[in-house]
PDB file of N, CA and C in Angstrom:
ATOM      1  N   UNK A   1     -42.514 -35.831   3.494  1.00  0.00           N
ATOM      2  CA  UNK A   1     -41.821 -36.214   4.712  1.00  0.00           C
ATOM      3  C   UNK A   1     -42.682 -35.825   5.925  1.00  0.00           C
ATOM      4  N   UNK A   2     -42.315 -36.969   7.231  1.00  0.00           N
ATOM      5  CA  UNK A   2     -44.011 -35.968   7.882  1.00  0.00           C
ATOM      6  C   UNK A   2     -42.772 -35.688   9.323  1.00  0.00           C
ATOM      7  N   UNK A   3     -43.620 -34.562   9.641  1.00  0.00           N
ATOM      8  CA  UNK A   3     -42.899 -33.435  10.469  1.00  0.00           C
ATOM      9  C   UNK A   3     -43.137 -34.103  12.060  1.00  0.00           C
ATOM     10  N   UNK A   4     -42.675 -34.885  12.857  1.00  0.00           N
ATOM     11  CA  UNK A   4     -43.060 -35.167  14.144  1.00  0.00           C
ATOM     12  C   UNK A   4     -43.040 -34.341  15.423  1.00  0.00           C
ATOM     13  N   UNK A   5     -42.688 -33.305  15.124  1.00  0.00           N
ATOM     14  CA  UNK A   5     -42.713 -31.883  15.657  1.00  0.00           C
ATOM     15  C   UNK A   5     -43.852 -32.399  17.387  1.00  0.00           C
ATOM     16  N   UNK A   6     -44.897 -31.614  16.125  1.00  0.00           N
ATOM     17  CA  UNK A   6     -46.159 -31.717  16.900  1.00  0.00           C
ATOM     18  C   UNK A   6     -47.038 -32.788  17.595  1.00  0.00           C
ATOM     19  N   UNK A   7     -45.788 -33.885  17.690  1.00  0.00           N
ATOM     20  CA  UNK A   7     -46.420 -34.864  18.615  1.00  0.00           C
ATOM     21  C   UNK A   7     -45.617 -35.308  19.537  1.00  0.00           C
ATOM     22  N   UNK A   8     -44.724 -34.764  19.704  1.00  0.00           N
ATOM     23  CA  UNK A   8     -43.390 -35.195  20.602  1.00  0.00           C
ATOM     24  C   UNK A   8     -43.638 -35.206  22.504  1.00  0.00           C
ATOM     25  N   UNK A   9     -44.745 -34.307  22.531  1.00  0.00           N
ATOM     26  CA  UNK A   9     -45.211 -34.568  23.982  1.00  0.00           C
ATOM     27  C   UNK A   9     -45.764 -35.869  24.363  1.00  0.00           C
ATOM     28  N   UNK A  10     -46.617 -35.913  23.101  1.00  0.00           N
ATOM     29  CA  UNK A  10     -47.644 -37.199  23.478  1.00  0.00           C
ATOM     30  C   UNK A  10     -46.818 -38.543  23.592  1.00  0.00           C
ATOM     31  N   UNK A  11     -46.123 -38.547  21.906  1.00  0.00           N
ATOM     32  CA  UNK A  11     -44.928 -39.639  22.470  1.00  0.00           C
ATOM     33  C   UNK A  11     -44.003 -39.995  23.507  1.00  0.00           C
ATOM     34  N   UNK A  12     -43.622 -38.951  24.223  1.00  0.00           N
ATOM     35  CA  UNK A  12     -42.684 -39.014  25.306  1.00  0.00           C
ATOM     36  C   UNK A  12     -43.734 -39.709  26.276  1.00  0.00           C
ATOM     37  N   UNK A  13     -44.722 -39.271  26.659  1.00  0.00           N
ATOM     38  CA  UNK A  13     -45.758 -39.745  27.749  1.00  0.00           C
ATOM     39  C   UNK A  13     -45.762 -41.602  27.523  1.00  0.00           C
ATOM     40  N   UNK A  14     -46.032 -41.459  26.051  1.00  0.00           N
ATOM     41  CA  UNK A  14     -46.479 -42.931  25.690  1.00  0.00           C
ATOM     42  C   UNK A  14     -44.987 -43.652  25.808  1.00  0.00           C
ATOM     43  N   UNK A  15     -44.279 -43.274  25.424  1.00  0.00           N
ATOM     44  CA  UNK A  15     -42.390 -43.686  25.800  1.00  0.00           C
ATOM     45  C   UNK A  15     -42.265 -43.977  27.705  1.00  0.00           C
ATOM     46  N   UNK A  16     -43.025 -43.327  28.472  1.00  0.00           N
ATOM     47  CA  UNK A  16     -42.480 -43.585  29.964  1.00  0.00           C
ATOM     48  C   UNK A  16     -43.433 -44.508  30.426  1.00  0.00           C
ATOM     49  N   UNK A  17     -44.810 -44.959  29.874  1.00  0.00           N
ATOM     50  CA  UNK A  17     -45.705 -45.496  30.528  1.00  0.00           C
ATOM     51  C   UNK A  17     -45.279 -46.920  29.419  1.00  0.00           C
ATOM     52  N   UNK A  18     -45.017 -47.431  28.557  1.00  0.00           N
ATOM     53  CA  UNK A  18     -44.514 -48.560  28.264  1.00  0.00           C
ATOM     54  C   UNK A  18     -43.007 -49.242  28.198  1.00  0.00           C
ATOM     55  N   UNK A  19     -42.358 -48.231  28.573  1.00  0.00           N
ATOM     56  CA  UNK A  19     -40.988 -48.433  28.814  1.00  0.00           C
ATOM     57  C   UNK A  19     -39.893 -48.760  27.735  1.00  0.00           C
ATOM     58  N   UNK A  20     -40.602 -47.802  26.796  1.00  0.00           N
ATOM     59  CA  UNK A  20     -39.757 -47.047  25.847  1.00  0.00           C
ATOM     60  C   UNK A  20     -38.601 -46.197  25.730  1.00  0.00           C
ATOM     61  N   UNK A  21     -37.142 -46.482  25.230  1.00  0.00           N
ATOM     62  CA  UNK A  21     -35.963 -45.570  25.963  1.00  0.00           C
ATOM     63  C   UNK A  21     -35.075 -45.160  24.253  1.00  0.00           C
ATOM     64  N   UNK A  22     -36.239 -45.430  23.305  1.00  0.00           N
ATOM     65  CA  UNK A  22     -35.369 -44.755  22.000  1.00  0.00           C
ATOM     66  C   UNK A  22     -36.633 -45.003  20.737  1.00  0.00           C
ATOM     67  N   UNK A  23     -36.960 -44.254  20.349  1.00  0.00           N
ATOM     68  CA  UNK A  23     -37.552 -44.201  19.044  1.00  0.00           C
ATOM     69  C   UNK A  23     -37.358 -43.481  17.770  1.00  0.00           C
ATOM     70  N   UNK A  24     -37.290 -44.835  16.778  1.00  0.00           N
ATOM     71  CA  UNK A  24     -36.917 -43.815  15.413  1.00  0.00           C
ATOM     72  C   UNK A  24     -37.827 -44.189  14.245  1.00  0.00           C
ATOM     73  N   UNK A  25     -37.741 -42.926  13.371  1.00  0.00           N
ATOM     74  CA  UNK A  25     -38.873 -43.306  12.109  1.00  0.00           C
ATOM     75  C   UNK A  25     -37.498 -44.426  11.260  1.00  0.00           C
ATOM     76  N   UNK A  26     -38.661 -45.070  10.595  1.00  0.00           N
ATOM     77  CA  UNK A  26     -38.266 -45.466   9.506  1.00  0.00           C
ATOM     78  C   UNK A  26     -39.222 -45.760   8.295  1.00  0.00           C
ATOM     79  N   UNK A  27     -38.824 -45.771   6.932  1.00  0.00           N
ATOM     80  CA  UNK A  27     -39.921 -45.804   6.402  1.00  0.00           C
ATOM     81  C   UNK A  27     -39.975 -44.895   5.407  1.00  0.00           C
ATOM     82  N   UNK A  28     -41.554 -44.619   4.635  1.00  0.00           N
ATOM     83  CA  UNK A  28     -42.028 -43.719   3.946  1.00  0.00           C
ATOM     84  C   UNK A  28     -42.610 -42.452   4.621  1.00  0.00           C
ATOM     85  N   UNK A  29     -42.465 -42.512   6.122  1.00  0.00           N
ATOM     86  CA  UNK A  29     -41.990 -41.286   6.964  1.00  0.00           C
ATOM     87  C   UNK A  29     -41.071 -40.270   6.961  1.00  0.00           C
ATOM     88  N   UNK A  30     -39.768 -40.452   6.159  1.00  0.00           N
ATOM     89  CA  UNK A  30     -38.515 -40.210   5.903  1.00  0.00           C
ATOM     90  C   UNK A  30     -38.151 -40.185   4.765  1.00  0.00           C
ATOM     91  N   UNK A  31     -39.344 -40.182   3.280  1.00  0.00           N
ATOM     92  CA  UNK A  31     -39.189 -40.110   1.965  1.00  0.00           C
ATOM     93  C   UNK A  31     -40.364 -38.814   1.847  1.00  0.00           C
ATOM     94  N   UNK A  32     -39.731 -38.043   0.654  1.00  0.00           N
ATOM     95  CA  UNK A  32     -40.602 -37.423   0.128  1.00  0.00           C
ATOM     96  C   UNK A  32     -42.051 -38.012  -0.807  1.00  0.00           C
ATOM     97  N   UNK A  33     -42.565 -39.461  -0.661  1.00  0.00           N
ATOM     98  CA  UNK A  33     -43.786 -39.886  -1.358  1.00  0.00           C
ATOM     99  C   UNK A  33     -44.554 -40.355   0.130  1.00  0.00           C
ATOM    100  N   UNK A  34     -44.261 -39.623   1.259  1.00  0.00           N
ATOM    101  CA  UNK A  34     -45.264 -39.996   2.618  1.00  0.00           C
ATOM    102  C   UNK A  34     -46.466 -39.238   2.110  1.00  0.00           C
ATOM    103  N   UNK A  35     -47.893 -39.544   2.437  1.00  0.00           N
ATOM    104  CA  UNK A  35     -48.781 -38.819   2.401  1.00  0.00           C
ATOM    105  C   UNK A  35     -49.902 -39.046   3.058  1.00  0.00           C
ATOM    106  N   UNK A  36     -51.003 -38.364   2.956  1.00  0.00           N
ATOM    107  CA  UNK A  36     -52.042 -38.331   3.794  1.00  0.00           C
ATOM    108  C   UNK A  36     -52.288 -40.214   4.451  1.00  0.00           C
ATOM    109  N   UNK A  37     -52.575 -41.042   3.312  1.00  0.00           N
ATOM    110  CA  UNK A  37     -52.921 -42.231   3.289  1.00  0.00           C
ATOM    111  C   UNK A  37     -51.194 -43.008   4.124  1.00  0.00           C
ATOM    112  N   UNK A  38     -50.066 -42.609   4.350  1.00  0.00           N
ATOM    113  CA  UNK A  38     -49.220 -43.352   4.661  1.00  0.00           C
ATOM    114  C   UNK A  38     -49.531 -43.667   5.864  1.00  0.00           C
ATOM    115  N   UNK A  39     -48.965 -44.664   6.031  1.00  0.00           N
ATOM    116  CA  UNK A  39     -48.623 -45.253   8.069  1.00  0.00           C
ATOM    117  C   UNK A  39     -47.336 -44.374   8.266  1.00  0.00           C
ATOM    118  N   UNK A  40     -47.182 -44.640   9.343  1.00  0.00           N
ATOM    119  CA  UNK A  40     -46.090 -44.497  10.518  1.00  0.00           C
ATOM    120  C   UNK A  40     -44.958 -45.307  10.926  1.00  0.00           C
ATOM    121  N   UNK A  41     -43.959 -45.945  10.599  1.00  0.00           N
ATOM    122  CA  UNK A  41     -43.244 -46.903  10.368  1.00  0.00           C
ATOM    123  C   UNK A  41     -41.692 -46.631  12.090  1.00  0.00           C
ATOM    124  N   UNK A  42     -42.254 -46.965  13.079  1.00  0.00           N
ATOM    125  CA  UNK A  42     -41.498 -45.997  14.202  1.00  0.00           C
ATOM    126  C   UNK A  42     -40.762 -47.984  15.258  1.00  0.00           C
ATOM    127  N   UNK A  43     -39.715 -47.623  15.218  1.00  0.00           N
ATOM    128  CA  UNK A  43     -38.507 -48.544  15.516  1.00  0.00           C
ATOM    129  C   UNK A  43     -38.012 -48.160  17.053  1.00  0.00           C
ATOM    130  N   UNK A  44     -38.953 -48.871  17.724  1.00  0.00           N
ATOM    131  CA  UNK A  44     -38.113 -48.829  19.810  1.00  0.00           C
ATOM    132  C   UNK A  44     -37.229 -49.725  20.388  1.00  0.00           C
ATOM    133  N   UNK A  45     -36.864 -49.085  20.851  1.00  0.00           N
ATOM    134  CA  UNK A  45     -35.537 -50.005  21.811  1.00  0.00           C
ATOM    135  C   UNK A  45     -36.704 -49.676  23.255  1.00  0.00           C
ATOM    136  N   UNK A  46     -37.054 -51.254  23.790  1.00  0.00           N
ATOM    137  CA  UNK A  46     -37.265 -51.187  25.202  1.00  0.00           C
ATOM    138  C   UNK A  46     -36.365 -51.146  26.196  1.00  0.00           C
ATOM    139  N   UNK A  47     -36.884 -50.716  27.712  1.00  0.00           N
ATOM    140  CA  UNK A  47     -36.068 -50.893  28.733  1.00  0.00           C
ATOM    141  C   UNK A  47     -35.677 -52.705  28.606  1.00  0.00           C
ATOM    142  N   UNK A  48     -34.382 -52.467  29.681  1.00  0.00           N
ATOM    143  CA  UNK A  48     -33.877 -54.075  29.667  1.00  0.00           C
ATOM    144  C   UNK A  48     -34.809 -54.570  30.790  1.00  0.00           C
ATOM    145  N   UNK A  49     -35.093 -56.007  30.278  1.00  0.00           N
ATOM    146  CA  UNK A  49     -35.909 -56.956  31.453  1.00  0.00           C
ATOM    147  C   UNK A  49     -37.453 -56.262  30.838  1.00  0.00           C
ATOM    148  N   UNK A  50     -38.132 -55.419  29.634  1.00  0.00           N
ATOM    149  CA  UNK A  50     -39.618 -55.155  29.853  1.00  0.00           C
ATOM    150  C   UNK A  50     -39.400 -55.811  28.608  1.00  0.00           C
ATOM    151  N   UNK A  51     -40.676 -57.256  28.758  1.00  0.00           N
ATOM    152  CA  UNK A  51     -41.243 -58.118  27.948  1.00  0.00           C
ATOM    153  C   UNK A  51     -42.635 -57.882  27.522  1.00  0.00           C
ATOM    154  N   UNK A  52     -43.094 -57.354  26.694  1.00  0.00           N
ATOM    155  CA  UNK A  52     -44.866 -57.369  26.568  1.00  0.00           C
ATOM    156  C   UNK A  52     -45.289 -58.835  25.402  1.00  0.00           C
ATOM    157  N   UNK A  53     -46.487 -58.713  25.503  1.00  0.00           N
ATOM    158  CA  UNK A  53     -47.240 -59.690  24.843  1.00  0.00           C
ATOM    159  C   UNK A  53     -47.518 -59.118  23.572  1.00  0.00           C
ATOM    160  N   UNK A  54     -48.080 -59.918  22.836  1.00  0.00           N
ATOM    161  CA  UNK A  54     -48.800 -59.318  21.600  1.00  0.00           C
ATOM    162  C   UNK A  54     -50.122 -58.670  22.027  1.00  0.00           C
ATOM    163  N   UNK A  55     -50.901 -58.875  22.664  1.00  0.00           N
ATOM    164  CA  UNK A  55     -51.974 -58.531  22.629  1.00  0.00           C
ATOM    165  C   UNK A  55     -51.181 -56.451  23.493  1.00  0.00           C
ATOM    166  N   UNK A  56     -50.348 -56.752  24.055  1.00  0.00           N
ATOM    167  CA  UNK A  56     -49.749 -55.125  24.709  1.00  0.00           C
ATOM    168  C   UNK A  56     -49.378 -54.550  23.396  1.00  0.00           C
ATOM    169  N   UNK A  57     -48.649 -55.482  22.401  1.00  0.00           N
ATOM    170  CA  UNK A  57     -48.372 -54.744  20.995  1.00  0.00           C
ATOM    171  C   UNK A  57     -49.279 -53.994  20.514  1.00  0.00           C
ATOM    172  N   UNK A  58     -50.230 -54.809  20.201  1.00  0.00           N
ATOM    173  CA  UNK A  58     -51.490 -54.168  19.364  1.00  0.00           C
ATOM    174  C   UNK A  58     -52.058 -52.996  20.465  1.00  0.00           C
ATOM    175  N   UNK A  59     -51.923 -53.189  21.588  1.00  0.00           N
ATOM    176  CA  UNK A  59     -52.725 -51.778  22.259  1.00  0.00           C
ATOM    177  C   UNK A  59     -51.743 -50.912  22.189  1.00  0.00           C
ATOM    178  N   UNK A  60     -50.029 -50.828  21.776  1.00  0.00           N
ATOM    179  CA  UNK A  60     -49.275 -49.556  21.839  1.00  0.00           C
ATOM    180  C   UNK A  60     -49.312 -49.276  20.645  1.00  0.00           C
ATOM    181  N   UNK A  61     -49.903 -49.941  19.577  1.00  0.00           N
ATOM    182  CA  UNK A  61     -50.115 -49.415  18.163  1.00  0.00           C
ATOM    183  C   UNK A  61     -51.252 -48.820  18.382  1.00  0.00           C
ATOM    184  N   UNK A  62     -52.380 -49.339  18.470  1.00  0.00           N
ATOM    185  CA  UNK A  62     -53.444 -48.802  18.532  1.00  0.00           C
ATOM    186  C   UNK A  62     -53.622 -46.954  19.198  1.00  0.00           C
ATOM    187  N   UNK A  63     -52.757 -46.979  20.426  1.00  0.00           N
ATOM    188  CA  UNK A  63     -52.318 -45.949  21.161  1.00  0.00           C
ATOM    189  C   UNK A  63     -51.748 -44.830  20.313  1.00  0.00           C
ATOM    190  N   UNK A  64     -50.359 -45.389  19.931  1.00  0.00           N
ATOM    191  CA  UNK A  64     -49.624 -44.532  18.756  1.00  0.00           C
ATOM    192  C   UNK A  64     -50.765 -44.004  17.518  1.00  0.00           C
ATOM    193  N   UNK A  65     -51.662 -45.064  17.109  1.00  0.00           N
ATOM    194  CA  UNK A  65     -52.758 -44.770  15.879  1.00  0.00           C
ATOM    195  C   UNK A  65     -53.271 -43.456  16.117  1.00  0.00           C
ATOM    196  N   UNK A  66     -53.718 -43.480  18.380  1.00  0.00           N
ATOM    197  CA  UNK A  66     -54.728 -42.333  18.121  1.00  0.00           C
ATOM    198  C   UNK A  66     -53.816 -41.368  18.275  1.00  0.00           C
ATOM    199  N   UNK A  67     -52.528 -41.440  18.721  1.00  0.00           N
ATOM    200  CA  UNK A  67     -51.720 -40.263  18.426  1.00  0.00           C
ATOM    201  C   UNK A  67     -51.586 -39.538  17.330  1.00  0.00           C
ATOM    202  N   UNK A  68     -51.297 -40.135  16.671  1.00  0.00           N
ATOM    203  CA  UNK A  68     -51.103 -39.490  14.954  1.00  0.00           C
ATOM    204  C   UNK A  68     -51.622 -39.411  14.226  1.00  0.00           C
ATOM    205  N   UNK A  69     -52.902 -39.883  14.727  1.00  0.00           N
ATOM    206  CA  UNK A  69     -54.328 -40.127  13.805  1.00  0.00           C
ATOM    207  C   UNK A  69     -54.390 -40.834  12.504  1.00  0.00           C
ATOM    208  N   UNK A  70     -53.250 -41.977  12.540  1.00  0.00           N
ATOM    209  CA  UNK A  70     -53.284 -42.826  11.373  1.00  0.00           C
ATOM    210  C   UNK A  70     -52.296 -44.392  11.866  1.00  0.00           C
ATOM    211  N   UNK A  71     -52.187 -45.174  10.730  1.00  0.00           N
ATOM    212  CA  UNK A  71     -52.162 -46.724  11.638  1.00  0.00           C
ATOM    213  C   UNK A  71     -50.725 -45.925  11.641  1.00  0.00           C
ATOM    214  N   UNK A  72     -50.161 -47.047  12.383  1.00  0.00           N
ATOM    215  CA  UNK A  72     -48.790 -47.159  12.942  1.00  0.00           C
ATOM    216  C   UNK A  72     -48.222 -48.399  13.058  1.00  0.00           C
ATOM    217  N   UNK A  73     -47.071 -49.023  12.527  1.00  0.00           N
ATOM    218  CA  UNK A  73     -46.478 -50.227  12.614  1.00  0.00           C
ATOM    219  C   UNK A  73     -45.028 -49.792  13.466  1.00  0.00           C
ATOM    220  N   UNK A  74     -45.254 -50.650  14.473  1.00  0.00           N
ATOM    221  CA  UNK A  74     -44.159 -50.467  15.882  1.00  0.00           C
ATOM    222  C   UNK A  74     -43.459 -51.596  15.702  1.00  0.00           C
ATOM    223  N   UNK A  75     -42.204 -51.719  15.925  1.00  0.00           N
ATOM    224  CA  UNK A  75     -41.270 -52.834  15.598  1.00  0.00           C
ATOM    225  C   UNK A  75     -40.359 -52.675  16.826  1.00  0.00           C
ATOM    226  N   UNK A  76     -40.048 -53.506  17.053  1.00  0.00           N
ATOM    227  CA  UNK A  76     -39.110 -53.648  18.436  1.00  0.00           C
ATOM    228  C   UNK A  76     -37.480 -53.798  17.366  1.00  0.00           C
ATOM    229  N   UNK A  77     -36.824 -52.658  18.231  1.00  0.00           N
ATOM    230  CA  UNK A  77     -35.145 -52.732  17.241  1.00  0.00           C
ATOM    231  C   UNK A  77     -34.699 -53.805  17.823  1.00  0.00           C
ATOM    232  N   UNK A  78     -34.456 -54.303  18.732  1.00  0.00           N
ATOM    233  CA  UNK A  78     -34.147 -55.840  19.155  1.00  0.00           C
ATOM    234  C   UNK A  78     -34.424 -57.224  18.439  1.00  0.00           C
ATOM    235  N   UNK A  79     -35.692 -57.009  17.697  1.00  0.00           N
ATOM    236  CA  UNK A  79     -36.098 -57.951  16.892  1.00  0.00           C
ATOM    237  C   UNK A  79     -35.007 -57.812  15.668  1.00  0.00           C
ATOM    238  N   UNK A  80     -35.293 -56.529  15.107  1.00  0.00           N
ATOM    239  CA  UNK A  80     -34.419 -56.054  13.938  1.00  0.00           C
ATOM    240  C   UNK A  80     -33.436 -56.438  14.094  1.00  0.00           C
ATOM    241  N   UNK A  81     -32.102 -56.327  15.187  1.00  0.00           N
ATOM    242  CA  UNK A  81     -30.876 -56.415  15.158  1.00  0.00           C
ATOM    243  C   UNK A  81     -30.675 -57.730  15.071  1.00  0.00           C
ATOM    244  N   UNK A  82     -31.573 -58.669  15.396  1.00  0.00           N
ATOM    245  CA  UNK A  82     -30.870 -60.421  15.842  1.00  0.00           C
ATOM    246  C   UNK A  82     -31.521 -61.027  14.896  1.00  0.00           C
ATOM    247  N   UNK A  83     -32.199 -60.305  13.686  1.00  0.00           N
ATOM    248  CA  UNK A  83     -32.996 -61.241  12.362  1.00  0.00           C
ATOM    249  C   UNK A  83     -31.685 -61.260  11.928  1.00  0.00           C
ATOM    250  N   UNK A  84     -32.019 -62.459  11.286  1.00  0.00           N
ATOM    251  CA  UNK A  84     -31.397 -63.093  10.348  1.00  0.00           C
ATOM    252  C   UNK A  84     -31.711 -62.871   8.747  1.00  0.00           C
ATOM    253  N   UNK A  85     -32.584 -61.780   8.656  1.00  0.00           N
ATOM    254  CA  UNK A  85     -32.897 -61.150   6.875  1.00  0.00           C
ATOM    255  C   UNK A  85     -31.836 -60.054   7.546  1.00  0.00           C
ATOM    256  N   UNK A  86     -30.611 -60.297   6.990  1.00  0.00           N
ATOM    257  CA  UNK A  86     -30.006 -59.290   6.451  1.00  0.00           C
ATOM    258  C   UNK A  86     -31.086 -58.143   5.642  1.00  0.00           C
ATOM    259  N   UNK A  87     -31.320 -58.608   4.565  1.00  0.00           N
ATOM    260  CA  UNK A  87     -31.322 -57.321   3.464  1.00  0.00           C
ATOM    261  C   UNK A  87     -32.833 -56.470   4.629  1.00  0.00           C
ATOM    262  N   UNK A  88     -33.812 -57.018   5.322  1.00  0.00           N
ATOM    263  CA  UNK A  88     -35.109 -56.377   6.078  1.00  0.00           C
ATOM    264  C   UNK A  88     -34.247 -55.312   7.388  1.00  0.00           C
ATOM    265  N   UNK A  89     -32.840 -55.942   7.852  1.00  0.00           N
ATOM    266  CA  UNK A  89     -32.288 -55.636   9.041  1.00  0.00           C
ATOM    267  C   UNK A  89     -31.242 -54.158   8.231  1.00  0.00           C
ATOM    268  N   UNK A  90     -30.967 -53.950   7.482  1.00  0.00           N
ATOM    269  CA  UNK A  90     -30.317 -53.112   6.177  1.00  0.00           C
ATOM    270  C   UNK A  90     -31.016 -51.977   6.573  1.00  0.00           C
ATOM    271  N   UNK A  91     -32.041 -52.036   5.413  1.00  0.00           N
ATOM    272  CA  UNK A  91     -32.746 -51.133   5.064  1.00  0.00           C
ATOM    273  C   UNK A  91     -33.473 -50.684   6.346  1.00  0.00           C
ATOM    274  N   UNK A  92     -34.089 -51.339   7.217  1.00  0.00           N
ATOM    275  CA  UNK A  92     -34.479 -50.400   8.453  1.00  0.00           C
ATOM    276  C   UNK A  92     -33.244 -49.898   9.133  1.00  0.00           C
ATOM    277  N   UNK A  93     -32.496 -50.454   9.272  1.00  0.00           N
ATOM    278  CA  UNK A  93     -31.200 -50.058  10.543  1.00  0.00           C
ATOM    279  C   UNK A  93     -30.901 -48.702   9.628  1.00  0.00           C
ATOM    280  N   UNK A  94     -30.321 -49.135   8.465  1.00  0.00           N
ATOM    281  CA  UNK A  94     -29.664 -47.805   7.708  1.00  0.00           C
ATOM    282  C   UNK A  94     -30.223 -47.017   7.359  1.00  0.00           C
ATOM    283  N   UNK A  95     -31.715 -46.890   7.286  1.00  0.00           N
ATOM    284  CA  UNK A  95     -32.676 -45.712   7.098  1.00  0.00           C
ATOM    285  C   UNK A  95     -33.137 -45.065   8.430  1.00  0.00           C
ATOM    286  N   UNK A  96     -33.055 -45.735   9.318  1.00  0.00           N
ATOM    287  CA  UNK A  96     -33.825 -45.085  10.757  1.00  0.00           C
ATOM    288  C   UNK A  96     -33.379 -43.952  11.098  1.00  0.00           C
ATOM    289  N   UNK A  97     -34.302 -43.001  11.473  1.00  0.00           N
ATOM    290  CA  UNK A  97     -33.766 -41.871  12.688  1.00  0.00           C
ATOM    291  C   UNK A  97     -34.076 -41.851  13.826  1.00  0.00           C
ATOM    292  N   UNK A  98     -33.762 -41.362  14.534  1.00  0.00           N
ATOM    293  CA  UNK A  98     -33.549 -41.277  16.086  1.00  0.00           C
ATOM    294  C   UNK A  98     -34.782 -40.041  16.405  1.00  0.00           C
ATOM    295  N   UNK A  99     -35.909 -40.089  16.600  1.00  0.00           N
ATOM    296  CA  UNK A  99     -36.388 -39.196  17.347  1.00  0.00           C
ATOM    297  C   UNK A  99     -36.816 -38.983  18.375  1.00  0.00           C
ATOM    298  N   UNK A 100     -36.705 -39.695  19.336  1.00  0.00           N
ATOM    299  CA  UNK A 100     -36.822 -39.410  20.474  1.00  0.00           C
ATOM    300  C   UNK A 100     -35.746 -40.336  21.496  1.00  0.00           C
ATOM    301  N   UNK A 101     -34.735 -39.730  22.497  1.00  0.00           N
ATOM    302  CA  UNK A 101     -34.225 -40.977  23.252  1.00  0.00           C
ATOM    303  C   UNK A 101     -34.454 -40.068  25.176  1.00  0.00           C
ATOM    304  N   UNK A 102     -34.720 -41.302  25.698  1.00  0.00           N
ATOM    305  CA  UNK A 102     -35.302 -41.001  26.997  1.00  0.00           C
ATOM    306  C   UNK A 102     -34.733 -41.563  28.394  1.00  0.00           C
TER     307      UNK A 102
END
């Protein structure tokens, strides 16, 4: 399970400068088989009215990467809530935690 303890400053910083107002793990972050080789599997709710591009995606992953010093897959919970895969919208919604809200 990986401990987010020790990065909670950096995230908060990276949470006010993209307009980030809730982040939660989900994932093999939150199982006991996470390990050295795992990603980062982390679920945001943006501010209302902030739209980014893909190309802003890939630089707040990339960002998050050098945070934690490993990849990171960022998912917007907005996307999650209005898919239409039930069983993909499940398993993230009902596994997520809440670690940071701002």
């Amino acid at each position: 399970m990986f401990d987010i303890r020790p990065y909670i400053e950096k995230l908060e910083e990276f949470c006010r400068r993209w307009g980030i107002t809730e982040v939660a793990l989900f994932g093999s972050a939150l199982r006991d088989d996470f390990g050295p080789d795992s990603d980062i599997d982390l679920l945001a709710r943006f501010e209302s009215g902030v739209h980014w591009t893909i190309l802003d995606h890939v630089q707040m992953e990339d960002e998050l990467a050098e945070i934690f010093g490993r990849k990171v897959d960022l998912v917007n919970r907005m996307a999650v809530e209005e898919s239409e895969n039930t069983r993909r919208k499940k398993a993230i919604l009902g596994t997520a935690e809440v670690i940071l809200v701002r």
